[in-house]
PDB file of N, CA and C in Angstrom:
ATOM      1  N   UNK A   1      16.983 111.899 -35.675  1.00  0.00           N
ATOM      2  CA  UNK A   1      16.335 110.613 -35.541  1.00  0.00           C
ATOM      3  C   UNK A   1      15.886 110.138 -36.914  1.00  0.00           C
ATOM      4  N   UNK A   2      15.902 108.598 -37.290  1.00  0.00           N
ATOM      5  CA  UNK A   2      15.361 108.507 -38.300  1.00  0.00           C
ATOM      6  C   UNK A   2      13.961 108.244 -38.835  1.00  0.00           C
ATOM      7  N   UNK A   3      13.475 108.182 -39.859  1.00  0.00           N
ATOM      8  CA  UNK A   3      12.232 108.148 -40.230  1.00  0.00           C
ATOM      9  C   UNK A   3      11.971 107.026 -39.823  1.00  0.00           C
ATOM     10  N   UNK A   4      11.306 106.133 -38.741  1.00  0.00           N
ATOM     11  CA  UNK A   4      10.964 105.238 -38.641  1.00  0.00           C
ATOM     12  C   UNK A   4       9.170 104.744 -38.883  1.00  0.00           C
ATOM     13  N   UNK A   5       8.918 103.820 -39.635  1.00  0.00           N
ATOM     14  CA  UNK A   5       7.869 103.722 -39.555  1.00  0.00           C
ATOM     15  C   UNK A   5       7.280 102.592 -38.976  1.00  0.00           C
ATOM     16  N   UNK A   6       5.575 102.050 -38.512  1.00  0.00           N
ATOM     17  CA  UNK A   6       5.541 101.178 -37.760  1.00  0.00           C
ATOM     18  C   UNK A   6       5.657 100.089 -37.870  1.00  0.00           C
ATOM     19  N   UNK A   7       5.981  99.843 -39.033  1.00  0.00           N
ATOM     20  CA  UNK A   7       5.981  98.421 -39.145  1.00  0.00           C
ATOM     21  C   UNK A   7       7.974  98.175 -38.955  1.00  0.00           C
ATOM     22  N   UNK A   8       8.426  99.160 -38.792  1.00  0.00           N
ATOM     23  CA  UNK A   8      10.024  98.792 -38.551  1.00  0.00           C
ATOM     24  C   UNK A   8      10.203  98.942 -37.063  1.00  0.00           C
ATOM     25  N   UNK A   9       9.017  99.026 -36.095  1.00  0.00           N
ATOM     26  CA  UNK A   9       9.110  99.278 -34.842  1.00  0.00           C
ATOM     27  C   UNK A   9       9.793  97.945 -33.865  1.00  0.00           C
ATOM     28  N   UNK A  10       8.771  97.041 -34.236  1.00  0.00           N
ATOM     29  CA  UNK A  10       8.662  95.581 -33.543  1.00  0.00           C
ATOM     30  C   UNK A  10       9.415  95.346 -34.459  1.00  0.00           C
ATOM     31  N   UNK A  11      10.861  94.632 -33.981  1.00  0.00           N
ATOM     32  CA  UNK A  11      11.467  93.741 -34.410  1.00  0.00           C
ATOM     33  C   UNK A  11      10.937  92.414 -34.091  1.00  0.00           C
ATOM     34  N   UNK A  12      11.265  91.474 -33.369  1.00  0.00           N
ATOM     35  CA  UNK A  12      10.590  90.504 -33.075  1.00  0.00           C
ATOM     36  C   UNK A  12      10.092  90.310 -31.673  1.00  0.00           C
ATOM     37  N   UNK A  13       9.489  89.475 -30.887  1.00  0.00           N
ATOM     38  CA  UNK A  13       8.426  88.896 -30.624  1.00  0.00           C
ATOM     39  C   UNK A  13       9.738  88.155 -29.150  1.00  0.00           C
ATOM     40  N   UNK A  14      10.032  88.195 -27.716  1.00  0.00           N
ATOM     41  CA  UNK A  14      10.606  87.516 -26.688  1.00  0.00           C
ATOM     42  C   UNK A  14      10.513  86.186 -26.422  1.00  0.00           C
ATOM     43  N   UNK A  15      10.433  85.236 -26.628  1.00  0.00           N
ATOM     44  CA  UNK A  15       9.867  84.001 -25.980  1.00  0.00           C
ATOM     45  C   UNK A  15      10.666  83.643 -24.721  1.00  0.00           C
ATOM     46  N   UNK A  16      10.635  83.590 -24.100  1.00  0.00           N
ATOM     47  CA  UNK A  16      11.052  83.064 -22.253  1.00  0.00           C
ATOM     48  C   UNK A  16       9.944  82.251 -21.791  1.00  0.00           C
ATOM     49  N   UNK A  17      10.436  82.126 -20.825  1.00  0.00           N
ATOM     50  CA  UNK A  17       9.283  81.290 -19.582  1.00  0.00           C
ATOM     51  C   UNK A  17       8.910  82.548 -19.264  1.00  0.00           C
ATOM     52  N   UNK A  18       9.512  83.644 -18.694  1.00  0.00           N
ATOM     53  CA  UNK A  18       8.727  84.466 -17.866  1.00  0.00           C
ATOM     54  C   UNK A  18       7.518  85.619 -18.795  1.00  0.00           C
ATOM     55  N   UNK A  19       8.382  85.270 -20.086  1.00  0.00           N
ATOM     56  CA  UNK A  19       7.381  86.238 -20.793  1.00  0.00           C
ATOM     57  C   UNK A  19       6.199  85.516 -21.360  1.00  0.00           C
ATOM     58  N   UNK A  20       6.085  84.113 -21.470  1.00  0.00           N
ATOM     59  CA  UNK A  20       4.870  83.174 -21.840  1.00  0.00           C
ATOM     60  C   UNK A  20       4.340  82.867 -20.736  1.00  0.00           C
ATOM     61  N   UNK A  21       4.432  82.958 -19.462  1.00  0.00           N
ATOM     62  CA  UNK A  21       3.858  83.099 -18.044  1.00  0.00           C
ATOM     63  C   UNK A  21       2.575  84.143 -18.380  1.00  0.00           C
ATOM     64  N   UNK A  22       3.609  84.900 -18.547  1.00  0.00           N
ATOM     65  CA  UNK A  22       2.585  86.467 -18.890  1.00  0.00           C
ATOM     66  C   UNK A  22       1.646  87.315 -19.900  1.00  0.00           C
ATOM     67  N   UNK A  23       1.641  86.062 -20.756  1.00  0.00           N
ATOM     68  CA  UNK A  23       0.604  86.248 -21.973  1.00  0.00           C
ATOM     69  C   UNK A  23      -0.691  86.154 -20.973  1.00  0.00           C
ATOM     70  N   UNK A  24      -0.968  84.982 -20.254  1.00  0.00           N
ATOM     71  CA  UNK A  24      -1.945  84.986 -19.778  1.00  0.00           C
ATOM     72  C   UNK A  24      -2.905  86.173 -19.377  1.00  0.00           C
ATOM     73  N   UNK A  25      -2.087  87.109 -18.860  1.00  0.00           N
ATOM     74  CA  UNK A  25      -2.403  88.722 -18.188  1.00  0.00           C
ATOM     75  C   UNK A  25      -2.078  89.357 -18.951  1.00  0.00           C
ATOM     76  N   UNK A  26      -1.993  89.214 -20.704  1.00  0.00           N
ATOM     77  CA  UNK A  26      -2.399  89.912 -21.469  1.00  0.00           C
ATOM     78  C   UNK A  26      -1.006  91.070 -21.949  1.00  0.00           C
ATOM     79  N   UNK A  27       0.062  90.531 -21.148  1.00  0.00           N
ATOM     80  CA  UNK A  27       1.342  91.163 -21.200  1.00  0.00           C
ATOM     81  C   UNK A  27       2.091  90.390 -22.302  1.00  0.00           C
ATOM     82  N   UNK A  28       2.608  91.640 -23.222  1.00  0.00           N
ATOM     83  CA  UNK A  28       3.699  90.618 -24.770  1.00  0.00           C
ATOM     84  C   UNK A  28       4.690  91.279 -24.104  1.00  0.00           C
ATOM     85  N   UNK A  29       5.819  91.049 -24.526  1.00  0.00           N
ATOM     86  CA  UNK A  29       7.176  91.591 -24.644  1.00  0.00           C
ATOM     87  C   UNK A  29       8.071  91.468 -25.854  1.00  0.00           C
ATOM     88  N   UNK A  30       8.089  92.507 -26.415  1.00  0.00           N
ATOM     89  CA  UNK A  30       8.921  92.521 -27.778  1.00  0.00           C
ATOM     90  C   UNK A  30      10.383  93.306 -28.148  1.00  0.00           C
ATOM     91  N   UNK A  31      10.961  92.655 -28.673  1.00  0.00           N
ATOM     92  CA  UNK A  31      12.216  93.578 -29.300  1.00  0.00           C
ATOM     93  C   UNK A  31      11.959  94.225 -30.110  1.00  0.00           C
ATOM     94  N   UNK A  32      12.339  95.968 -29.908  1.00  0.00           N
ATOM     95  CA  UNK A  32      11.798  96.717 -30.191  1.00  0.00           C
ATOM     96  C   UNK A  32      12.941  97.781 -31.040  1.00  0.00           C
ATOM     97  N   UNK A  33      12.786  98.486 -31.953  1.00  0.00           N
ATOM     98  CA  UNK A  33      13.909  99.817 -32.770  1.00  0.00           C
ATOM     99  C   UNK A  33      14.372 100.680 -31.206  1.00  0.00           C
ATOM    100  N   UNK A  34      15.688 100.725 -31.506  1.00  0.00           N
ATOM    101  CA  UNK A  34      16.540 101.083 -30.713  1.00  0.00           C
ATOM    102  C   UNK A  34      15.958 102.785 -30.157  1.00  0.00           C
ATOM    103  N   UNK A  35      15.348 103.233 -31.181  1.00  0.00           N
ATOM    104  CA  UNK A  35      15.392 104.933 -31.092  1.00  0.00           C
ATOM    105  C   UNK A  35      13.896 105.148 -30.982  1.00  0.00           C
ATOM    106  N   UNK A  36      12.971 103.860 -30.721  1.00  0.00           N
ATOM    107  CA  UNK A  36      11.633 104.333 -30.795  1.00  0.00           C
ATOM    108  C   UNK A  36      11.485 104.574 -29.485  1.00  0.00           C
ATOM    109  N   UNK A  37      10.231 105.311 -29.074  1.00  0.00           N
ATOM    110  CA  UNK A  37       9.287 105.185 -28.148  1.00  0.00           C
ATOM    111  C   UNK A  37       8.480 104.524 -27.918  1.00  0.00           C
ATOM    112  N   UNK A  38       7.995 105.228 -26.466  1.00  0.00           N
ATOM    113  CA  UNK A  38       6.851 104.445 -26.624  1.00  0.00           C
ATOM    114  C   UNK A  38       5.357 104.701 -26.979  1.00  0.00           C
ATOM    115  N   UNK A  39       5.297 105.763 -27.481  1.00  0.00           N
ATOM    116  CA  UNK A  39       3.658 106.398 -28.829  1.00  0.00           C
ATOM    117  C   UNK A  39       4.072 105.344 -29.341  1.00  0.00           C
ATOM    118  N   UNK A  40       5.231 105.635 -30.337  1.00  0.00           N
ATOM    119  CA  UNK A  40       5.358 104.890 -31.866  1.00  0.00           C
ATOM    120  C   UNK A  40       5.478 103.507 -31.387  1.00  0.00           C
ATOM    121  N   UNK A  41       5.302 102.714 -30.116  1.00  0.00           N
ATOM    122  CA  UNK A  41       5.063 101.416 -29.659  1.00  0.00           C
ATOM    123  C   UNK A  41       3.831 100.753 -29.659  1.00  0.00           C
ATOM    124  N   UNK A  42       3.286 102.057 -29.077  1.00  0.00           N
ATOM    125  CA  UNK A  42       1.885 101.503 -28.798  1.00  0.00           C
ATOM    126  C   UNK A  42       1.313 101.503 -29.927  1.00  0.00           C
ATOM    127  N   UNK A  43       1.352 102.851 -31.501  1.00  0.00           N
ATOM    128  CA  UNK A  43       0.884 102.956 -32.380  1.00  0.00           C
ATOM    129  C   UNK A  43       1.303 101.643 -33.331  1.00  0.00           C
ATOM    130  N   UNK A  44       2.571 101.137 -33.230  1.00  0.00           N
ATOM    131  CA  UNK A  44       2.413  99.893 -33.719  1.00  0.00           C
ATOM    132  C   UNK A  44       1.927  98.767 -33.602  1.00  0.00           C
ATOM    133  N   UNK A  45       1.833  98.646 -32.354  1.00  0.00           N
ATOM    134  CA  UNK A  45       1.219  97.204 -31.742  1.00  0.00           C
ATOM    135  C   UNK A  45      -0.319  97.552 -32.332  1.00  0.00           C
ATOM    136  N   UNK A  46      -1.003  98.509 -32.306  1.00  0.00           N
ATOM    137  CA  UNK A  46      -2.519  98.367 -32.602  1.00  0.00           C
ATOM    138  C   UNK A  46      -2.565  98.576 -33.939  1.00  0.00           C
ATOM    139  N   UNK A  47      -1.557  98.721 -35.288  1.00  0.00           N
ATOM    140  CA  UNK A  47      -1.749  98.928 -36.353  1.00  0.00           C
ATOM    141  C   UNK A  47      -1.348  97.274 -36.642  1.00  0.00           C
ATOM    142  N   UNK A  48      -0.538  96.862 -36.073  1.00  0.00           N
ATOM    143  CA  UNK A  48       0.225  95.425 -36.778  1.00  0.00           C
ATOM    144  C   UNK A  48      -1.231  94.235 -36.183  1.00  0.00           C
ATOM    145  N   UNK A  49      -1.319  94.622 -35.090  1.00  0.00           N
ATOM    146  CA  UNK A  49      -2.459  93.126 -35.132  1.00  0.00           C
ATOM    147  C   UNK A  49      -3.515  94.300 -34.560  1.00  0.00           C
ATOM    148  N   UNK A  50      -4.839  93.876 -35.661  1.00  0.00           N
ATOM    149  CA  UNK A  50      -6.298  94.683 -35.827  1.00  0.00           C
ATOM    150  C   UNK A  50      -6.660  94.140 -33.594  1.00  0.00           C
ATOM    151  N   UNK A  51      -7.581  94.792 -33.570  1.00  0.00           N
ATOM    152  CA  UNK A  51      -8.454  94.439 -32.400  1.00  0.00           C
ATOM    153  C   UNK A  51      -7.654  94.810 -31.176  1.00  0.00           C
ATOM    154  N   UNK A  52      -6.577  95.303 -31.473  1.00  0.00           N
ATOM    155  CA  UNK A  52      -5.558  95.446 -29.557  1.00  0.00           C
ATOM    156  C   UNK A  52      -5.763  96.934 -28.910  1.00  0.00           C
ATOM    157  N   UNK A  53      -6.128  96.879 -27.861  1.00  0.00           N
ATOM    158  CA  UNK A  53      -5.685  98.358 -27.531  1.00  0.00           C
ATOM    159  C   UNK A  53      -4.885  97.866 -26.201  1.00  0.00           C
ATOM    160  N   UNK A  54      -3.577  98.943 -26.375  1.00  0.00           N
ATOM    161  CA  UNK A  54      -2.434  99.521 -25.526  1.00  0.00           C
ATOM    162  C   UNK A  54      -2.681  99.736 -24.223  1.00  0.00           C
ATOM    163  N   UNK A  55      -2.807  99.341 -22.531  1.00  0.00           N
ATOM    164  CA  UNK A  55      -2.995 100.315 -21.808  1.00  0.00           C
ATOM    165  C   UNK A  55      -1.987 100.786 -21.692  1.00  0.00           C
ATOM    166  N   UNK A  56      -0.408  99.999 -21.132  1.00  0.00           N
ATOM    167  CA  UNK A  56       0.251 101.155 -20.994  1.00  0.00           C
ATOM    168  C   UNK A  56       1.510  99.893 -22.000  1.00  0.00           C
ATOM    169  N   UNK A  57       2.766 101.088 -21.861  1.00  0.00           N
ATOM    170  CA  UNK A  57       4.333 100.129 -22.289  1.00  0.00           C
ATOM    171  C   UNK A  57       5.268 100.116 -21.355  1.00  0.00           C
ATOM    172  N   UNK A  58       5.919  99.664 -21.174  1.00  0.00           N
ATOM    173  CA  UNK A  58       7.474 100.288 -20.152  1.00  0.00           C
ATOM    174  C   UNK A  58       8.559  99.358 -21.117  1.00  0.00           C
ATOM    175  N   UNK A  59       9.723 100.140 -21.391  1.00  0.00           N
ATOM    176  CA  UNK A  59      10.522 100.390 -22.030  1.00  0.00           C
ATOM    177  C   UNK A  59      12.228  99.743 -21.167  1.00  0.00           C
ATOM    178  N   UNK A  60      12.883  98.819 -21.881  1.00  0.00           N
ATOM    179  CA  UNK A  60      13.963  98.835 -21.015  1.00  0.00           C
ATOM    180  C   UNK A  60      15.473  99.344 -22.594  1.00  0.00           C
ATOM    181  N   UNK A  61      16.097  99.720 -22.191  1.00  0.00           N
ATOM    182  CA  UNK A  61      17.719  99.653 -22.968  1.00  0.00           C
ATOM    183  C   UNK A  61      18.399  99.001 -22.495  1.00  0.00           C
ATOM    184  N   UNK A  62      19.009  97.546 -23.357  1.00  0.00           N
ATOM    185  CA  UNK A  62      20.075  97.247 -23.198  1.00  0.00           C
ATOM    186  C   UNK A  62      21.428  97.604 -23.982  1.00  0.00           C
ATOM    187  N   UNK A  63      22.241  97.655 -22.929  1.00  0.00           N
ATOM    188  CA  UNK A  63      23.722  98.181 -23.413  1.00  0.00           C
ATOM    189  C   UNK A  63      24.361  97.025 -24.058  1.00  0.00           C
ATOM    190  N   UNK A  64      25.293  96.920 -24.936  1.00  0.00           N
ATOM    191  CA  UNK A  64      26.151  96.272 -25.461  1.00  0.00           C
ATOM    192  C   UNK A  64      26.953  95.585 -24.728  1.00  0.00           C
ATOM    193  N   UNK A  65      27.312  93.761 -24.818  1.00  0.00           N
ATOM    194  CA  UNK A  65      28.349  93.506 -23.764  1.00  0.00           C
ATOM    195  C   UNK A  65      29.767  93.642 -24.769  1.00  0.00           C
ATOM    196  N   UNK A  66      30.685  93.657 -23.858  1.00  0.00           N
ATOM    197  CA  UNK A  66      31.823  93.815 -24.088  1.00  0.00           C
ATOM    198  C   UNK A  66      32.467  91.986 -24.208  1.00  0.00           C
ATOM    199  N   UNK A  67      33.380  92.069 -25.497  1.00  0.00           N
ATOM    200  CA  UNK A  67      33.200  90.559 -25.991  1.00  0.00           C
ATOM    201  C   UNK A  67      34.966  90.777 -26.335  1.00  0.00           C
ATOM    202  N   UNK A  68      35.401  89.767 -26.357  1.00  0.00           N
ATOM    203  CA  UNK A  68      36.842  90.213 -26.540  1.00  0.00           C
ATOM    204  C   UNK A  68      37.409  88.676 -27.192  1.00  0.00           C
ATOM    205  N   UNK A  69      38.149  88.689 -28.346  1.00  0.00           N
ATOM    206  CA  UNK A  69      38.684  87.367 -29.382  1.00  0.00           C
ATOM    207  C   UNK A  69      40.400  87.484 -28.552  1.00  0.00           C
ATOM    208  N   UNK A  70      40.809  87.226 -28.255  1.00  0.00           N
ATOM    209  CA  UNK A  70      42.433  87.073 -28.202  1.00  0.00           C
ATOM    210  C   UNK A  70      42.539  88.436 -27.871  1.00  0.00           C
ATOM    211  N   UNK A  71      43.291  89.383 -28.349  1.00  0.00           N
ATOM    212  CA  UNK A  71      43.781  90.947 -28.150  1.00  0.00           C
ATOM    213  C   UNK A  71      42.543  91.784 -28.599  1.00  0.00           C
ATOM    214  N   UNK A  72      41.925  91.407 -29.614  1.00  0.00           N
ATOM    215  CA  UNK A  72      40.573  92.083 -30.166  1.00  0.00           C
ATOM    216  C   UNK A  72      39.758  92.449 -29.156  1.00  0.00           C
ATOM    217  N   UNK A  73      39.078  93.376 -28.922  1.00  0.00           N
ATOM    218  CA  UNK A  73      37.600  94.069 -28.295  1.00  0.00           C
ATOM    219  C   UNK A  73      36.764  94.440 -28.708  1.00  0.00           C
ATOM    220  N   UNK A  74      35.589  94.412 -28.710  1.00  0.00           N
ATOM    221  CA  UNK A  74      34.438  94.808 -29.383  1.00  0.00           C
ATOM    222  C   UNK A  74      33.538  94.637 -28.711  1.00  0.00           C
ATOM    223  N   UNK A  75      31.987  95.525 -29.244  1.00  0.00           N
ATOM    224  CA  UNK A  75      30.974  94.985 -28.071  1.00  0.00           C
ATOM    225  C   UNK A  75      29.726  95.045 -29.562  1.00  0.00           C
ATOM    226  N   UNK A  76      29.202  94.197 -28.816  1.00  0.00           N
ATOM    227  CA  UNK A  76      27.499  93.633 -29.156  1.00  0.00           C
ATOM    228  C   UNK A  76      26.748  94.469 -29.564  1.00  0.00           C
ATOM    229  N   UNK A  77      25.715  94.804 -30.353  1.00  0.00           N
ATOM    230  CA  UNK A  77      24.751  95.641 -30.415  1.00  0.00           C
ATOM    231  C   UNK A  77      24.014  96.090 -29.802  1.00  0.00           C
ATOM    232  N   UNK A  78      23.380  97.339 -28.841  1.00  0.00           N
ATOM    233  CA  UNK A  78      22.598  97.567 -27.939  1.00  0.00           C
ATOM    234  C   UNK A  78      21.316  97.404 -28.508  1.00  0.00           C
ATOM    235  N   UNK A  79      20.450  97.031 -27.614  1.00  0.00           N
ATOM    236  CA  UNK A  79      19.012  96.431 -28.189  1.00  0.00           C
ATOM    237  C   UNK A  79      17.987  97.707 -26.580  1.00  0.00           C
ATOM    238  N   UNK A  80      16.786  97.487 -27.297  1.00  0.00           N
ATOM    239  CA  UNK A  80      15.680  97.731 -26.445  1.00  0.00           C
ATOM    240  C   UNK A  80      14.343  96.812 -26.716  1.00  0.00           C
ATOM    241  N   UNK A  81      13.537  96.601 -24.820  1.00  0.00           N
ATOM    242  CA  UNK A  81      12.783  96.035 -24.861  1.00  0.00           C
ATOM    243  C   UNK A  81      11.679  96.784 -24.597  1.00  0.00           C
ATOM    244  N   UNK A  82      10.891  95.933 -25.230  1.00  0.00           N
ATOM    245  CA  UNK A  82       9.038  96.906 -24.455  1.00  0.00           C
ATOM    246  C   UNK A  82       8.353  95.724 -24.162  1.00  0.00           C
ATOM    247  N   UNK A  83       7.934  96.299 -22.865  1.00  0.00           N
ATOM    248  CA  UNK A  83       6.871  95.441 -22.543  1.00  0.00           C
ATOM    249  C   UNK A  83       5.188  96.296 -22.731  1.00  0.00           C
ATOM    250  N   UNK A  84       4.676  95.268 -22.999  1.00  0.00           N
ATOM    251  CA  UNK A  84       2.840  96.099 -23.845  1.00  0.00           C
ATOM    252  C   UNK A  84       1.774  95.089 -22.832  1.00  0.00           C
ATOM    253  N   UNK A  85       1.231  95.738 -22.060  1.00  0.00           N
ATOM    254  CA  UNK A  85      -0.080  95.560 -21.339  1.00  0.00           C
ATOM    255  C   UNK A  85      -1.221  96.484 -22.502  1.00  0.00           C
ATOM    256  N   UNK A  86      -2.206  95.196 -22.934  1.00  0.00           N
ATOM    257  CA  UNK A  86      -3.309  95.469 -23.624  1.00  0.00           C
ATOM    258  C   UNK A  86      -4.607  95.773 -22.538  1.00  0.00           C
ATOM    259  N   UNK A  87      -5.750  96.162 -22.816  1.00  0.00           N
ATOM    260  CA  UNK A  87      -6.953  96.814 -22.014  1.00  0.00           C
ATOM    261  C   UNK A  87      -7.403  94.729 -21.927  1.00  0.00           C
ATOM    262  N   UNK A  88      -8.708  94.933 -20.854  1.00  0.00           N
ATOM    263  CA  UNK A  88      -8.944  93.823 -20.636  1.00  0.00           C
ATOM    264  C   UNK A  88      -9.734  93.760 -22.062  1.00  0.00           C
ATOM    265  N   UNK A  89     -10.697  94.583 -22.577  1.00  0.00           N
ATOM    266  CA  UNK A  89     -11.220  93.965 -23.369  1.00  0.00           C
ATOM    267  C   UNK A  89     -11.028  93.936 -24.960  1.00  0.00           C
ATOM    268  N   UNK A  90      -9.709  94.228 -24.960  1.00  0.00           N
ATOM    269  CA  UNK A  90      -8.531  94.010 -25.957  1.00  0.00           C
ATOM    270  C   UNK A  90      -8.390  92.593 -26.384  1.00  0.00           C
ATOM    271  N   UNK A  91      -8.551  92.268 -27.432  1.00  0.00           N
ATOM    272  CA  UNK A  91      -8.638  90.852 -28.408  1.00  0.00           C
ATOM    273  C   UNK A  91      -6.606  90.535 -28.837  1.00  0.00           C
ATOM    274  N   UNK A  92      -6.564  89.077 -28.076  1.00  0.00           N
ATOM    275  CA  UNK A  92      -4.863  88.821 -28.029  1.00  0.00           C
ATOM    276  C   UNK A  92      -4.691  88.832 -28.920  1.00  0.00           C
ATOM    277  N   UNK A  93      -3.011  89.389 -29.028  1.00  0.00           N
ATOM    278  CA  UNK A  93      -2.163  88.344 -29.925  1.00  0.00           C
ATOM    279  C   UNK A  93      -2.146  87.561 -30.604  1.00  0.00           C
ATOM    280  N   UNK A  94      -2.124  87.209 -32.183  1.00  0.00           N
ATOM    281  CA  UNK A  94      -1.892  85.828 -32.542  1.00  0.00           C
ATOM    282  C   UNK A  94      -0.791  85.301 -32.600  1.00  0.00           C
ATOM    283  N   UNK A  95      -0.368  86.124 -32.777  1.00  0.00           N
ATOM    284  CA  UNK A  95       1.366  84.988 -33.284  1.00  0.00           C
ATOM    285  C   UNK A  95       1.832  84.304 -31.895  1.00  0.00           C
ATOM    286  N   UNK A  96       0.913  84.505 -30.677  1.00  0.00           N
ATOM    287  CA  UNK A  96       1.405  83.906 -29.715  1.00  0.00           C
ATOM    288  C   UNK A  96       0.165  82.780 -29.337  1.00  0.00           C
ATOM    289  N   UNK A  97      -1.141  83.035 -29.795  1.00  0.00           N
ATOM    290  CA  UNK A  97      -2.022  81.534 -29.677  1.00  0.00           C
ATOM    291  C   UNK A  97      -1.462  80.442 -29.877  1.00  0.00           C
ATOM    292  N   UNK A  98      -0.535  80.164 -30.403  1.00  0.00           N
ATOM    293  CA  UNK A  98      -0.432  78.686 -30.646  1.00  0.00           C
ATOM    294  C   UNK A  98       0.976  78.149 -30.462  1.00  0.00           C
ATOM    295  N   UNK A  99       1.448  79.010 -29.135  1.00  0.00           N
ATOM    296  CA  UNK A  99       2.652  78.628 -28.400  1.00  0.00           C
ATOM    297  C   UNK A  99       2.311  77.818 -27.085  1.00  0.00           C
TER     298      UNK A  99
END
């Protein structure tokens, strides 16, 4: 595995309807390093923005789609998501206040 550290954890940040529904209840959803967990999830989310605590994460993998040019085949990059439920009296997010 490689040395990952936390600030290479969170790639970026989901925006959907269903995932800005769910800021409200204190739920982010982020694209996340393919090979992390979820310690090194939670340990990032509370090192990258001061004031958060973690209650829990759940973790999804997506597989690569299969994409095809004329005779060519190839597939997509596999990605993973986390979803991060903070404690109630856990101080939000900013980068999402002012969506």
């Amino acid at each position: 595995m490689a040395d990952i550290r936390y600030y290479d954890v969170i790639l970026k940040p989901v925006i959907t309807e269903k995932s800005m529904k769910n800021m409200g209840e204190k739920e982010y959803t982020f694209l996340v390093h393919p090979e992390s967990n979820k310690t090194m999830i939670k340990e990032a989310v509370e090192k990258m923005f001061p004031g958060t605590k973690v209650a829990k994460v759940n973790t999804m993998n997506r597989i690569g789609k299969t994409k095809r040019r004329g005779m060519n085949v190839g597939k997509t990059a596999k990605t993973k998501k986390a979803i991060v439920w903070l404690t109630e009296d856990s101080k939000e997010i900013e980068i999402f206040s002012g969506l």
